[in-house]
Protein backbone atom coordinates (compact mmCIF):
# COMPACT_ATOMS: atom_id res chain seq x y z
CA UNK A 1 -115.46 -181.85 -57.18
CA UNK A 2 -113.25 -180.70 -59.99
CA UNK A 3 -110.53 -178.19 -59.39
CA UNK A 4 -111.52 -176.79 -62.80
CA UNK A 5 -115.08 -177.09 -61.72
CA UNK A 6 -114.34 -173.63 -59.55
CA UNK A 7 -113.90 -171.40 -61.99
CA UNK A 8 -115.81 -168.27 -61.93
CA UNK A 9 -117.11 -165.82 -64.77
CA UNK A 10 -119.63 -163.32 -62.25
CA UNK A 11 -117.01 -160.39 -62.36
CA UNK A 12 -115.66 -159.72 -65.73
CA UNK A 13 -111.69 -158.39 -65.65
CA UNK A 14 -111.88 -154.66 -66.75
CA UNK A 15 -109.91 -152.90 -69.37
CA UNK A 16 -106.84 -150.80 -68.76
CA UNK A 17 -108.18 -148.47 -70.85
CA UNK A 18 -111.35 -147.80 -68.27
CA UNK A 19 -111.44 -145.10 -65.59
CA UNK A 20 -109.89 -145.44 -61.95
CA UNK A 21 -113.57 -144.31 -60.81
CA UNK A 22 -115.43 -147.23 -62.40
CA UNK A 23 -113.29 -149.85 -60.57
CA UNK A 24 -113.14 -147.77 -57.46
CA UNK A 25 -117.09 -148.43 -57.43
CA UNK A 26 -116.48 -151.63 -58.58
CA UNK A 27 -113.89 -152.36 -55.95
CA UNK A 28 -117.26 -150.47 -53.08
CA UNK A 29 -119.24 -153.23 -54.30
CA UNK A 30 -117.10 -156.36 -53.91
CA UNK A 31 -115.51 -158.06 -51.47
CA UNK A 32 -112.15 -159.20 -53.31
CA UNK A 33 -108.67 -157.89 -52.68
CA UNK A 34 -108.17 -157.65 -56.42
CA UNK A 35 -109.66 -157.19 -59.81
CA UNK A 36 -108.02 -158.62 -62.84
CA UNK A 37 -107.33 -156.29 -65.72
CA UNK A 38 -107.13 -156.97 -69.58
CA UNK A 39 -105.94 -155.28 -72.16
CA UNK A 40 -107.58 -154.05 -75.65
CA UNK A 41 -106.98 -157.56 -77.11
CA UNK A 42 -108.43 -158.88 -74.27
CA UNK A 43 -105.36 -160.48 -72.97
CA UNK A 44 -104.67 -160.63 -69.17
CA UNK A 45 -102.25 -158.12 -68.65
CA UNK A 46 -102.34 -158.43 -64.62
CA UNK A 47 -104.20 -157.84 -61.37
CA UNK A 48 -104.22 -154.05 -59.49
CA UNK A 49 -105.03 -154.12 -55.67
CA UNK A 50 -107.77 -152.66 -53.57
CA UNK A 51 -105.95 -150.44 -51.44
CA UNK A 52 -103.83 -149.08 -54.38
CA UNK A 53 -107.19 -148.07 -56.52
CA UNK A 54 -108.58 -146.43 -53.52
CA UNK A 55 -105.66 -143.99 -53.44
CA UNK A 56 -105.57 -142.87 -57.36
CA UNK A 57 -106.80 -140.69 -59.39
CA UNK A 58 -110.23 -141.39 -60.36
CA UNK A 59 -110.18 -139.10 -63.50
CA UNK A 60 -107.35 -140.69 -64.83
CA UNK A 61 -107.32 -144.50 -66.87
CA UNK A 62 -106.35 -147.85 -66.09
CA UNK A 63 -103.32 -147.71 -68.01
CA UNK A 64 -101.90 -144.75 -65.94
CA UNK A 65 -101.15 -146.99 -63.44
CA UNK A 66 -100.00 -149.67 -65.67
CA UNK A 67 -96.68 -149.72 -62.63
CA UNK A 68 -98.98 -150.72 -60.29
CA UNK A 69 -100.10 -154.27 -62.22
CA UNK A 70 -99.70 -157.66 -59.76
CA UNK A 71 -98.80 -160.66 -62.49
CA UNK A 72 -100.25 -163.67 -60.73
CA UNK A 73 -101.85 -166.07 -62.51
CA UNK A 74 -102.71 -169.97 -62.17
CA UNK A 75 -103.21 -172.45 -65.09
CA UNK A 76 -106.40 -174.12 -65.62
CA UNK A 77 -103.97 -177.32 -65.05
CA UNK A 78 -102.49 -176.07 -62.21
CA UNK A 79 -102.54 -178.64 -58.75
CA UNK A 80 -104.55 -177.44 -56.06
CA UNK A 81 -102.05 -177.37 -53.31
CA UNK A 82 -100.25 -174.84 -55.62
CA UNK A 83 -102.93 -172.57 -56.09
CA UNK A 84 -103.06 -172.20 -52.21
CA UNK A 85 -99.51 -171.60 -52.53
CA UNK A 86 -100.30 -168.91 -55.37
CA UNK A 87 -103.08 -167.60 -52.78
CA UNK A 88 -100.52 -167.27 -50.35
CA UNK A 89 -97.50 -165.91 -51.65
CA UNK A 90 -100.00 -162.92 -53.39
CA UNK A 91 -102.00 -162.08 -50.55
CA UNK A 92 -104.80 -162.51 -52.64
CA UNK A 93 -108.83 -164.27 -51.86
CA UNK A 94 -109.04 -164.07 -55.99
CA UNK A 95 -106.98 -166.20 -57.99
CA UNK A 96 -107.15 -165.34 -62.37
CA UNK A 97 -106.85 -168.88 -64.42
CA UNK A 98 -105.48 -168.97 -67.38
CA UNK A 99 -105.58 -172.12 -69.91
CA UNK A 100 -102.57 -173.24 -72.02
CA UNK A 101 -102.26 -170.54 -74.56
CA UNK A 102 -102.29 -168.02 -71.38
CA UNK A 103 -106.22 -167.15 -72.25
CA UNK A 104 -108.26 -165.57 -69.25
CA UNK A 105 -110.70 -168.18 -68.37
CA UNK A 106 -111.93 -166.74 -65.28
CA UNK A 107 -110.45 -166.49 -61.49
CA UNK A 108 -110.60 -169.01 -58.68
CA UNK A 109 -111.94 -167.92 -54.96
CA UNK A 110 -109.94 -168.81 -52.20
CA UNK A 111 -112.73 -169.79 -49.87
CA UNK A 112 -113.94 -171.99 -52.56
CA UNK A 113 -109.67 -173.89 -53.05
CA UNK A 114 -109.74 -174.13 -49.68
CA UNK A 115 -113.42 -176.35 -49.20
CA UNK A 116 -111.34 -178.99 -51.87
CA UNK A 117 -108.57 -178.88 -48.03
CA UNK A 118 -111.42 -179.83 -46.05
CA UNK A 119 -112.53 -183.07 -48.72
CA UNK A 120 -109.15 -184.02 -48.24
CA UNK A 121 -108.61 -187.91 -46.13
CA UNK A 122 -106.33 -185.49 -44.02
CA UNK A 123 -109.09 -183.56 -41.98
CA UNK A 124 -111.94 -186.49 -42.80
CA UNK A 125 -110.69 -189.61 -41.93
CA UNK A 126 -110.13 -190.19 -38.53
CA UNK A 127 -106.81 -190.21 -36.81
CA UNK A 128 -104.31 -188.36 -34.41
CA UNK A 129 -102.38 -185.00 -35.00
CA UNK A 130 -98.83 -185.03 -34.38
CA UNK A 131 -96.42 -182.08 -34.43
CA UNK A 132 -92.55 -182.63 -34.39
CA UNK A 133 -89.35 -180.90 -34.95
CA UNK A 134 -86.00 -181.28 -35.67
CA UNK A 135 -82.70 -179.54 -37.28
CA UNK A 136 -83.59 -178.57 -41.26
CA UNK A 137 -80.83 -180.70 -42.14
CA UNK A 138 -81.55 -183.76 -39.46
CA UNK A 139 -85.15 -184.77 -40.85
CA UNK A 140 -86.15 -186.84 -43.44
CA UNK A 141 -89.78 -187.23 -44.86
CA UNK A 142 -88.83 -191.06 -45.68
CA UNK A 143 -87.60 -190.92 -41.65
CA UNK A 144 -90.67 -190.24 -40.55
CA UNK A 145 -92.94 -192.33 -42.80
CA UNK A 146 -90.40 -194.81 -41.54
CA UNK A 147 -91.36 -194.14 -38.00
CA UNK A 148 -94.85 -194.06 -38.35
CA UNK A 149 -95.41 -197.21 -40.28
CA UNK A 150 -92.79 -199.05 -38.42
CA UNK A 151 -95.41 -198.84 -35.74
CA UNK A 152 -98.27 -199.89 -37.55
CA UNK A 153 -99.54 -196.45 -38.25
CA UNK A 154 -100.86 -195.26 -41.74
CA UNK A 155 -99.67 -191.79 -42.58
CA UNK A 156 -102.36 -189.52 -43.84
CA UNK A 157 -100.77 -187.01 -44.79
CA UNK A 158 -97.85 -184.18 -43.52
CA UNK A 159 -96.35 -181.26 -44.47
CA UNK A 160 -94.08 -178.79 -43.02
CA UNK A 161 -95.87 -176.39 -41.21
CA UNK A 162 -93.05 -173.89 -39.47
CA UNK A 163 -89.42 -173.45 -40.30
CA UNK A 164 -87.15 -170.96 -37.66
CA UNK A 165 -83.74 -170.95 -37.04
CA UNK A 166 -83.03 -173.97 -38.68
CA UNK A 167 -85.48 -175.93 -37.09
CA UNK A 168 -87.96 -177.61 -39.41
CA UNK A 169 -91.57 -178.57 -37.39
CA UNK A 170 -93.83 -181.11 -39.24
CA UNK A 171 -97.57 -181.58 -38.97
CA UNK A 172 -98.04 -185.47 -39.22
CA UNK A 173 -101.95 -186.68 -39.55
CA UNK A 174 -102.15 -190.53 -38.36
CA UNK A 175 -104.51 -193.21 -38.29
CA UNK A 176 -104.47 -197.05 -37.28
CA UNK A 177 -101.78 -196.70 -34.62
CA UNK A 178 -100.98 -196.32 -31.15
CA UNK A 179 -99.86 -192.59 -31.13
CA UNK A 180 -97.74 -193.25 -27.50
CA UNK A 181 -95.49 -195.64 -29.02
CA UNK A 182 -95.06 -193.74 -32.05
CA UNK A 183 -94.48 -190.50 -30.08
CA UNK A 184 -91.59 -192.49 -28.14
CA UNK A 185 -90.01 -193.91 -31.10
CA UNK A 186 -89.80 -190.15 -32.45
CA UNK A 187 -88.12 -189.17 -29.70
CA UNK A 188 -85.70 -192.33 -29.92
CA UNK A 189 -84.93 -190.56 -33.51
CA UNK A 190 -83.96 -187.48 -31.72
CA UNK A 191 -87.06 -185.67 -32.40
CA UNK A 192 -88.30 -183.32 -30.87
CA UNK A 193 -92.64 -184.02 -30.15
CA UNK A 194 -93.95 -180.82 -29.96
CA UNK A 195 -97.72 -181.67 -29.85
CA UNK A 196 -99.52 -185.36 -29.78
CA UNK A 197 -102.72 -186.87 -29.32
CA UNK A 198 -103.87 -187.55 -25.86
CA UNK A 199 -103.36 -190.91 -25.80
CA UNK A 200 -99.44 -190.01 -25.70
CA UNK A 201 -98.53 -191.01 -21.98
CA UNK A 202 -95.03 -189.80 -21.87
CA UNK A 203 -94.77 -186.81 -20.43
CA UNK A 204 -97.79 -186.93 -17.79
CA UNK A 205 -95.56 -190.20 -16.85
CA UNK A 206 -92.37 -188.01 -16.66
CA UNK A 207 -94.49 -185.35 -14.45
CA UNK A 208 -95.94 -187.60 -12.20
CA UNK A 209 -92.56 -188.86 -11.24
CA UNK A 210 -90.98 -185.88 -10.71
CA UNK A 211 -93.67 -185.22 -8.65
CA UNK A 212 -92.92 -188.07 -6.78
CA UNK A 213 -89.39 -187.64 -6.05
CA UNK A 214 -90.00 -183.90 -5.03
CA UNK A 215 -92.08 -185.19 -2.26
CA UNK A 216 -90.05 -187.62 -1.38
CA UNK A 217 -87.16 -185.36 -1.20
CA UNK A 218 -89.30 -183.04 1.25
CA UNK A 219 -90.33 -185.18 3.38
């Protein structure tokens, strides 16, 4: 399915010149975190927030709180990996679209964005999931597609899924490879493997000989 395929018309954007109280009820019957607003010449103007509404004045108008207006917006052109992004960085499950003259088409849902994820080859095709981390200035994306297909592996896809104290940790999905002897060569590359599939032997083989040498050292 069609990114543009997911745009949605049931809730019209309201007016700033319409009461607080009518999108208060509006607001009691729905289950977004926003409502888009226009303006007289029907022109998105912005987005106000659930929990702000709730605390206004319901006698008063839209406009009144024309301060409290979220501009976030998507084009209808826009790549689906940055809508989630636009998703995220508003704290938003609704998601206004705009087309290329900046006219309100309608508003994405997030639950719907993120079904197009779980189409993806990452989640469907089979394969291993591999976390690892190194220094934010140590790693290399061509590196690690290096690594992988050096191996024999087929990267499906990655992204960077943590960064803390200049440590960058990568999600890696994999398919058509032994995972152990990619694991090892990622470690050869001074990486560190923070998660792996099961069939990575390394570190069960590093605990069972420490177990080893303990006993033998008690005996």
């Amino acid at each position: 399915m069609k990114l543009s395929e997911l745009v949605i018309n049931d809730i019209k954007p309201v007016k700033n010149s319409d009461k607080i109280s009518d999108l208060q009820q509006l607001f009691n019957q729905l289950i977004y975190s926003h409502i888009p607003v226009v303006d007289g010449n029907n022109e998105y103007i912005g987005c106000l927030f659930e929990t702000d509404v709730h605390c206004f004045d319901g006698n008063k108008n839209i406009t009144d709180y024309s301060y409290a207006l979220e501009v976030f917006y998507v084009k209808n052109t826009t790549l689906w990996l940055d809508v989630l992004e636009a998703f995220a960085r508003n704290s938003s499950n609704i998601m206004p679209v705009l087309d290329e003259n900046n006219n309100y088409l309608g508003y994405y849902e997030l639950n719907d964005v993120i079904s197009l994820f779980g189409d993806s080859p990452f989640f469907i095709d089979p394969g291993g999931i591999v976390v690892v981390e190194k220094g934010i200035n140590d790693y290399s994306f061509s590196e690690i597609s290096q690594i992988v297909e050096s191996n024999g592996g087929k990267l499906l896809g990655a992204f960077v899924s943590k960064t803390k104290n200049d440590v960058v940790q990568v999600t890696l999905k994999i398919g058509n490879a032994s995972i152990s002897d990619i694991l090892q060569t990622f470690r050869r590359y001074s990486y560190n493997v923070v998660s792996g599939h099961e069939d990575d032997n390394y570190n069960q083989t590093l605990k069972d000989r420490s177990d080893y040498l303990n006993k033998y050292l008690n005996m």
